[in-house]
Protein backbone atom coordinates (compact mmCIF):
# COMPACT_ATOMS: atom_id res chain seq x y z
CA UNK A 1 -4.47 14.49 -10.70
CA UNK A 2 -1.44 12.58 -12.08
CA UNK A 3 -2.30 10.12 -14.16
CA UNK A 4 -1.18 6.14 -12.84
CA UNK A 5 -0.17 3.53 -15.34
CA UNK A 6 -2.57 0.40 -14.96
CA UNK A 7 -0.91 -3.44 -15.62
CA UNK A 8 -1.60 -6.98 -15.37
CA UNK A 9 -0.76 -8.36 -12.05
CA UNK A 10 -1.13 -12.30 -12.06
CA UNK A 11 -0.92 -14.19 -8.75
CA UNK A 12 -2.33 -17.08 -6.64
CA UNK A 13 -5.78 -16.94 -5.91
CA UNK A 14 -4.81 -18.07 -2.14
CA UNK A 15 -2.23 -14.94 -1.89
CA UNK A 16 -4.77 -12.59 -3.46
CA UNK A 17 -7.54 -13.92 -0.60
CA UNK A 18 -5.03 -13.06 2.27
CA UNK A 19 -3.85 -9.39 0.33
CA UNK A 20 -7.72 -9.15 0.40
CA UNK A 21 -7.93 -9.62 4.16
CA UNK A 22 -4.97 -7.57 4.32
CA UNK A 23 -6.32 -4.38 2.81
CA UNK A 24 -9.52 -4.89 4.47
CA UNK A 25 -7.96 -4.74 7.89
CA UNK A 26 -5.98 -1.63 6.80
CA UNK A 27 -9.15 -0.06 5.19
CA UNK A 28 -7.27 0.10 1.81
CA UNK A 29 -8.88 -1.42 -1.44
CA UNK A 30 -6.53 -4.81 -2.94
CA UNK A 31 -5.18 -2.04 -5.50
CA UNK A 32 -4.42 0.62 -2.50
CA UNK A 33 -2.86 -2.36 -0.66
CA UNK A 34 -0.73 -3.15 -3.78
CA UNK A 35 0.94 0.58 -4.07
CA UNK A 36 1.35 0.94 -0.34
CA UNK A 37 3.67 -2.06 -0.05
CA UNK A 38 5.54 -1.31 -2.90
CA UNK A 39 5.99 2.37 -2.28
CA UNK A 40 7.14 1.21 1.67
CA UNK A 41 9.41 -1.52 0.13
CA UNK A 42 10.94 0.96 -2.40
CA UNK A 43 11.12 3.38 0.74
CA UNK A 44 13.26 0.80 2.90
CA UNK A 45 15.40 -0.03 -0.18
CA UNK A 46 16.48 3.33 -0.21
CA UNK A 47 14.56 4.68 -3.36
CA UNK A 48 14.86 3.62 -6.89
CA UNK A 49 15.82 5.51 -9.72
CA UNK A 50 12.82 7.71 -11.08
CA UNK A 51 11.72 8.26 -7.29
CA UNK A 52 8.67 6.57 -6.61
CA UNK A 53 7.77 9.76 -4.01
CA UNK A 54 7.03 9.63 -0.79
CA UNK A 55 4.59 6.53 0.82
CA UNK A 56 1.56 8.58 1.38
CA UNK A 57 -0.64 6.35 3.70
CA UNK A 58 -4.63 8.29 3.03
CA UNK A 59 -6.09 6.17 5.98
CA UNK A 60 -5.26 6.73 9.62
CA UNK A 61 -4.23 4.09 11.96
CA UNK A 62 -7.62 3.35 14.19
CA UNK A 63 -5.91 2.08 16.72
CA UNK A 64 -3.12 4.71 16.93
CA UNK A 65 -4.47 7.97 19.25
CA UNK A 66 -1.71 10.88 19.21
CA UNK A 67 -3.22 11.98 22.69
CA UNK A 68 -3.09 8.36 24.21
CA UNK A 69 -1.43 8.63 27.98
């Protein structure tokens, strides 16, 4: 496994509450949450230098069903 760098993140108590609710509806930890929006913003943006690699999302959709009519 590759091993992740670990920071200090400071923010609003009322933000963290709704990235909270936010990861809980995705099924994602606050930390998970965290990496999967940067990873899609650095995705739309086009990449950054040192390529942060593909957004790999671990949890499937629940709602999304690849045979649905």
């Amino acid at each position: 496994m590759t091993a992740r760098k670990s920071f200090l993140l400071r923010m609003d108590p009322k933000l963290y509450e709704q990235l909270e609710r936010w990861a809980a509806d995705e099924f994602r930890s606050v930390n998970g949450q965290v990496e999967f929006i940067l990873r899609d913003a650095l995705r739309k943006r086009g990449g950054a230098p040192g390529d942060a690699g593909p957004v790999q999302d671990t949890v499937q959709d629940p709602v999304q069903d690849d045979n649905a009519p």
